[in-house]
Protein backbone atom coordinates (compact mmCIF):
# COMPACT_ATOMS: atom_id res chain seq x y z
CA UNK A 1 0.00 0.00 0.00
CA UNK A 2 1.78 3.35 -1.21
CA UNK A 3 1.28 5.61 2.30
CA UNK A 4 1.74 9.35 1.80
CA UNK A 5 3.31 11.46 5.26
CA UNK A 6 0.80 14.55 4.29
CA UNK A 7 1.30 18.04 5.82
CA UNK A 8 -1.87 20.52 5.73
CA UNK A 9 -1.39 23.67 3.45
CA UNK A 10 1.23 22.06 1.80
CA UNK A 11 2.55 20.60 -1.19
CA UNK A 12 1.81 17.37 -0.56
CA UNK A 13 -1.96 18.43 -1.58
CA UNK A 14 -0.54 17.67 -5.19
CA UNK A 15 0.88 13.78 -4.27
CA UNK A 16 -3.06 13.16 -3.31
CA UNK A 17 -4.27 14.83 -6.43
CA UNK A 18 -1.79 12.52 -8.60
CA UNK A 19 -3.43 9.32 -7.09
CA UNK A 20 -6.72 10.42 -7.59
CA UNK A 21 -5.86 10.71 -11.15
CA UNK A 22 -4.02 7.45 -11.31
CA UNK A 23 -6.61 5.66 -9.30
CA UNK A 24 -4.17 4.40 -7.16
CA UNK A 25 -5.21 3.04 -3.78
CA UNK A 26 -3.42 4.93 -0.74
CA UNK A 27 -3.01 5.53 2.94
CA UNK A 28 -2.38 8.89 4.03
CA UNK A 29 -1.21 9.50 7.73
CA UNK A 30 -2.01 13.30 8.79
CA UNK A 31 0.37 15.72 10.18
CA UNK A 32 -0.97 19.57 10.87
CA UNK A 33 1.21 22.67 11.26
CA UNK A 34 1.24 24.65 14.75
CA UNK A 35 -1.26 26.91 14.87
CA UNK A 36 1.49 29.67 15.40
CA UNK A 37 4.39 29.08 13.47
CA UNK A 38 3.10 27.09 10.98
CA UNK A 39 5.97 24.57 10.82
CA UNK A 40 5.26 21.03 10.48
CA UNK A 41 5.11 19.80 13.73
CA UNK A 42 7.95 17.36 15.17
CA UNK A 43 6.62 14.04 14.29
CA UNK A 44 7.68 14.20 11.05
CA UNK A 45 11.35 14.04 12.08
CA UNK A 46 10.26 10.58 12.80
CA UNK A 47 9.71 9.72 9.17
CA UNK A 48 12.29 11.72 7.88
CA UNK A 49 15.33 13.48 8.97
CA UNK A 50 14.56 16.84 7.09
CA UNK A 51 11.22 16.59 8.90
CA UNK A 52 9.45 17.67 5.82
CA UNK A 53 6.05 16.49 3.68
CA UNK A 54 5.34 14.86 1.48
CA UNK A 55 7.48 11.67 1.91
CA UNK A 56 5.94 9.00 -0.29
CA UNK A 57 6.31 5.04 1.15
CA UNK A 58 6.38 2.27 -1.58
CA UNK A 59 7.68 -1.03 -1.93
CA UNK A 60 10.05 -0.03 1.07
CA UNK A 61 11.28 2.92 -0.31
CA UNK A 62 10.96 6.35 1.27
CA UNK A 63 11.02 9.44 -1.18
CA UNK A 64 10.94 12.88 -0.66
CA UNK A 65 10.46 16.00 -3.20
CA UNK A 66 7.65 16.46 -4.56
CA UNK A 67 8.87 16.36 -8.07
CA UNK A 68 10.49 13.39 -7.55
CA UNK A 69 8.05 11.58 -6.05
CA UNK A 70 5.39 12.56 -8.96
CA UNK A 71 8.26 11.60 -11.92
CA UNK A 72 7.93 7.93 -9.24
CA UNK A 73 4.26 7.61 -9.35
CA UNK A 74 3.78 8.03 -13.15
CA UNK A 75 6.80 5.86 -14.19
CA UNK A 76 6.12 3.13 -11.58
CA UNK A 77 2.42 2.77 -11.95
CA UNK A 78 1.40 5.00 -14.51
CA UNK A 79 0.91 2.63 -16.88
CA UNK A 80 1.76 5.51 -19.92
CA UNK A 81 -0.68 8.32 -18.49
CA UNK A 82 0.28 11.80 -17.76
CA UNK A 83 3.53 12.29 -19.37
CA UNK A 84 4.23 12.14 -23.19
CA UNK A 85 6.44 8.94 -24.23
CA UNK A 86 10.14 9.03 -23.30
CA UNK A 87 12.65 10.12 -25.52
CA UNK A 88 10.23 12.36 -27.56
CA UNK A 89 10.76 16.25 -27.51
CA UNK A 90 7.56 16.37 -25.68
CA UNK A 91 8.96 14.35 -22.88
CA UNK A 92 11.79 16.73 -22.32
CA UNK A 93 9.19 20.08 -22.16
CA UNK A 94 7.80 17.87 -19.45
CA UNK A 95 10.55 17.23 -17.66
CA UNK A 96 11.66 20.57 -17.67
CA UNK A 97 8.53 22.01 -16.12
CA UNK A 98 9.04 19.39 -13.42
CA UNK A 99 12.31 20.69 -12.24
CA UNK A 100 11.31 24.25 -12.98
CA UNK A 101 8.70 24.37 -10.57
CA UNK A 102 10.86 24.37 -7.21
CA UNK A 103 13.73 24.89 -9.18
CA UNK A 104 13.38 28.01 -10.21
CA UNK A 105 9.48 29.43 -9.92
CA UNK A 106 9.12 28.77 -6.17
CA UNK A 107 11.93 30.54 -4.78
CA UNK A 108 10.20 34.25 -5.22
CA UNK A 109 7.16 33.69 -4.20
CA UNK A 110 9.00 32.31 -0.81
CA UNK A 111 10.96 35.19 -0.74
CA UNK A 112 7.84 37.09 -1.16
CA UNK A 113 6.18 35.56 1.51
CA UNK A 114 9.05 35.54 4.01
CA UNK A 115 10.23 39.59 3.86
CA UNK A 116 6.33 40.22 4.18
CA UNK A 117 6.69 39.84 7.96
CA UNK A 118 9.62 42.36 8.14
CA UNK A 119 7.80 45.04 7.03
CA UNK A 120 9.83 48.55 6.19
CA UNK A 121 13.08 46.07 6.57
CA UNK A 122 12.57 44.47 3.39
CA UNK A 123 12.15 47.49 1.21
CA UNK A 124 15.46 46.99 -0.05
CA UNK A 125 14.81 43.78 -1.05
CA UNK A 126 11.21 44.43 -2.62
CA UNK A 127 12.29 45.62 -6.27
CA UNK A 128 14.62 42.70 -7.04
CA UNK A 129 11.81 40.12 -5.56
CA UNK A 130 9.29 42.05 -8.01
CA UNK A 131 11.13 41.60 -10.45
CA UNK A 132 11.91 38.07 -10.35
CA UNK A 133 8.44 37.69 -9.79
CA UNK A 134 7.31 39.16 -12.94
CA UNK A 135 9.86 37.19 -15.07
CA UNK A 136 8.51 33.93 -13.63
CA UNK A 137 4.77 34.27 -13.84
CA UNK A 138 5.11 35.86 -16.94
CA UNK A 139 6.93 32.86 -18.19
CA UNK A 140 4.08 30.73 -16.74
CA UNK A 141 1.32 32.99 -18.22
CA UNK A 142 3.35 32.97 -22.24
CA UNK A 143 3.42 29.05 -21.83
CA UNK A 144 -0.42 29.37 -21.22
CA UNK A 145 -1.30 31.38 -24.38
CA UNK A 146 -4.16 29.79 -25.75
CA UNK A 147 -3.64 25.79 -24.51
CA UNK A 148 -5.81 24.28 -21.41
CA UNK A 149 -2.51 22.70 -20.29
CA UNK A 150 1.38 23.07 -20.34
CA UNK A 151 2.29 21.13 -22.49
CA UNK A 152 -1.36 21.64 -25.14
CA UNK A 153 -4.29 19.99 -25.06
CA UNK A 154 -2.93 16.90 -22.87
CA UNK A 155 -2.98 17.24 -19.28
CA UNK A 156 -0.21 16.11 -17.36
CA UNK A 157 2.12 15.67 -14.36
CA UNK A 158 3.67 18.66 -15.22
CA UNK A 159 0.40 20.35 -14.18
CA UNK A 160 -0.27 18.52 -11.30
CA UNK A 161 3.60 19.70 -10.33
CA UNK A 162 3.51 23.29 -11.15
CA UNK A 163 -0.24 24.06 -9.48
CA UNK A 164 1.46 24.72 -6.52
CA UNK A 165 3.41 27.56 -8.52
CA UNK A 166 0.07 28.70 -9.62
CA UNK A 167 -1.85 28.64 -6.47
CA UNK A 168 0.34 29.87 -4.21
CA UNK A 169 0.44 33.08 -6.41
CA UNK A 170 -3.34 33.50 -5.92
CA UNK A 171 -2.60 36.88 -4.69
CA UNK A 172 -1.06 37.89 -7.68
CA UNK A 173 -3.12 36.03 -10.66
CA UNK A 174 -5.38 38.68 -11.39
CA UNK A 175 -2.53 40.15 -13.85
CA UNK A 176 -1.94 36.33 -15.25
CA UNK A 177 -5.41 35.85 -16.77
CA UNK A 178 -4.53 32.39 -18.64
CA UNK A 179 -2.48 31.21 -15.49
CA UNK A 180 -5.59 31.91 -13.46
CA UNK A 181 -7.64 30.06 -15.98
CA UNK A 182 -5.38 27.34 -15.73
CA UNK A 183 -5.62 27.27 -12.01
CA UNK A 184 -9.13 27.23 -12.04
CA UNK A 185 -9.44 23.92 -14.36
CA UNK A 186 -6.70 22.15 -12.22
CA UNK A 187 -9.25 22.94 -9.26
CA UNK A 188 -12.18 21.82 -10.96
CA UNK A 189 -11.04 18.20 -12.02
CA UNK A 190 -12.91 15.93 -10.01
CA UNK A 191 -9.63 13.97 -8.39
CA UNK A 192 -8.61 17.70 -7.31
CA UNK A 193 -11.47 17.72 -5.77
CA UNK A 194 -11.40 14.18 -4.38
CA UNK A 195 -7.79 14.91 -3.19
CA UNK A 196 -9.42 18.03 -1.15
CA UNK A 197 -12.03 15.53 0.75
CA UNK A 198 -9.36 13.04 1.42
CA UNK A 199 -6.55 15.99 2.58
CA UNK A 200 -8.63 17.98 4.47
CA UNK A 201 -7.89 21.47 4.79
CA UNK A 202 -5.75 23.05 1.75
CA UNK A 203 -6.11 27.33 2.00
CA UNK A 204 -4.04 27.87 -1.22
CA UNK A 205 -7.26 26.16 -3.13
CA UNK A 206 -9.19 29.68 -2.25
């Protein structure tokens, strides 16, 4: 049974969504953040040493990443969905948006959300944050010219990976109309929405 360590509010949300898609049976065992700090709470050192979600158990492995463990899920049991065949030029447009997604597109909007509790003592930083915030969801939002999905018409893991990206710039996605768009039919498949029931409570899905 593939058992998912699952963190409220976090991106672990998106390892529930991909089994709903797959139709893959799982276990999840529930962690919550404190109330005040919102770091994952201590238990999780117990699963693994970074003390982080998601960790994915399978077969007697333990992964971590996010990425890595959705690249796992669709190669291992996948049977062929959700990513284009291997060794195609597709495949590698897919496989770039899975890297790029805490690779590169996450790290401003942490930065965004971190200096927001310093108030006046992150003015300095503001501009270059901006900036890098505008390259990335702009990137996001060209990609998203006139195609449901990032890579076209075919939905894919790529999706599932960067709707984190997408969600937790809900603040800002009223300048990204197609990324917004986008958001809005990743949250309206029906597995999204079974992975909501089964995850309980998720605030970057307002």
């Amino acid at each position: 049974m593939i058992v998912v360590h699952h963190l409220n509010d976090s991106r672990s949300q998106r390892v529930l969504w991909l089994l709903e898609e797959l139709g893959l049976p799982y276990e999840i065992r529930h962690y919550a953040r404190d109330a005040t700090t919102r770091l994952a709470p201590p238990e999780l050192l117990a699963v693994h040493a970074l003390g982080k979600s998601p960790v994915l158990e399978d077969k007697g492995m333990k992964i971590i990443e996010s990425g890595a463990i959705i690249d796992y899920l669709i190669r291992r049991h996948g049977g062929g969905k959700l990513q284009p065949a291997a060794a195609t030029p597709e495949f590698e447009v897919y496989n770039q948006w899975l890297h790029y997604a805490e690779g590169s597109a996450m790290l401003p909007l942490m930065l965004k959300l971190y200096t927001s509790r310093l108030g006046d003592a992150a003015a300095p930083l503001a501009p270059r944050i901006n900036s890098e915030l505008a390259n990335h969801l702009g990137y996001v939002e060209s990609a998203l010219q006139g195609r449901d999905w990032l890579l076209g018409q075919d939905f894919s893991g790529a999706d599932i990976q960067m709707s984190f990206v997408g969600e937790a710039a809900r603040t800002l996605r009223a300048g990204y109309p197609a990324m917004d768009a986008w958001v809005r039919r990743c949250q309206a498949r029906p597995a999204y929405q079974r992975a909501l029931e089964r995850g309980g409570p998720y605030t970057l899905a307002n």
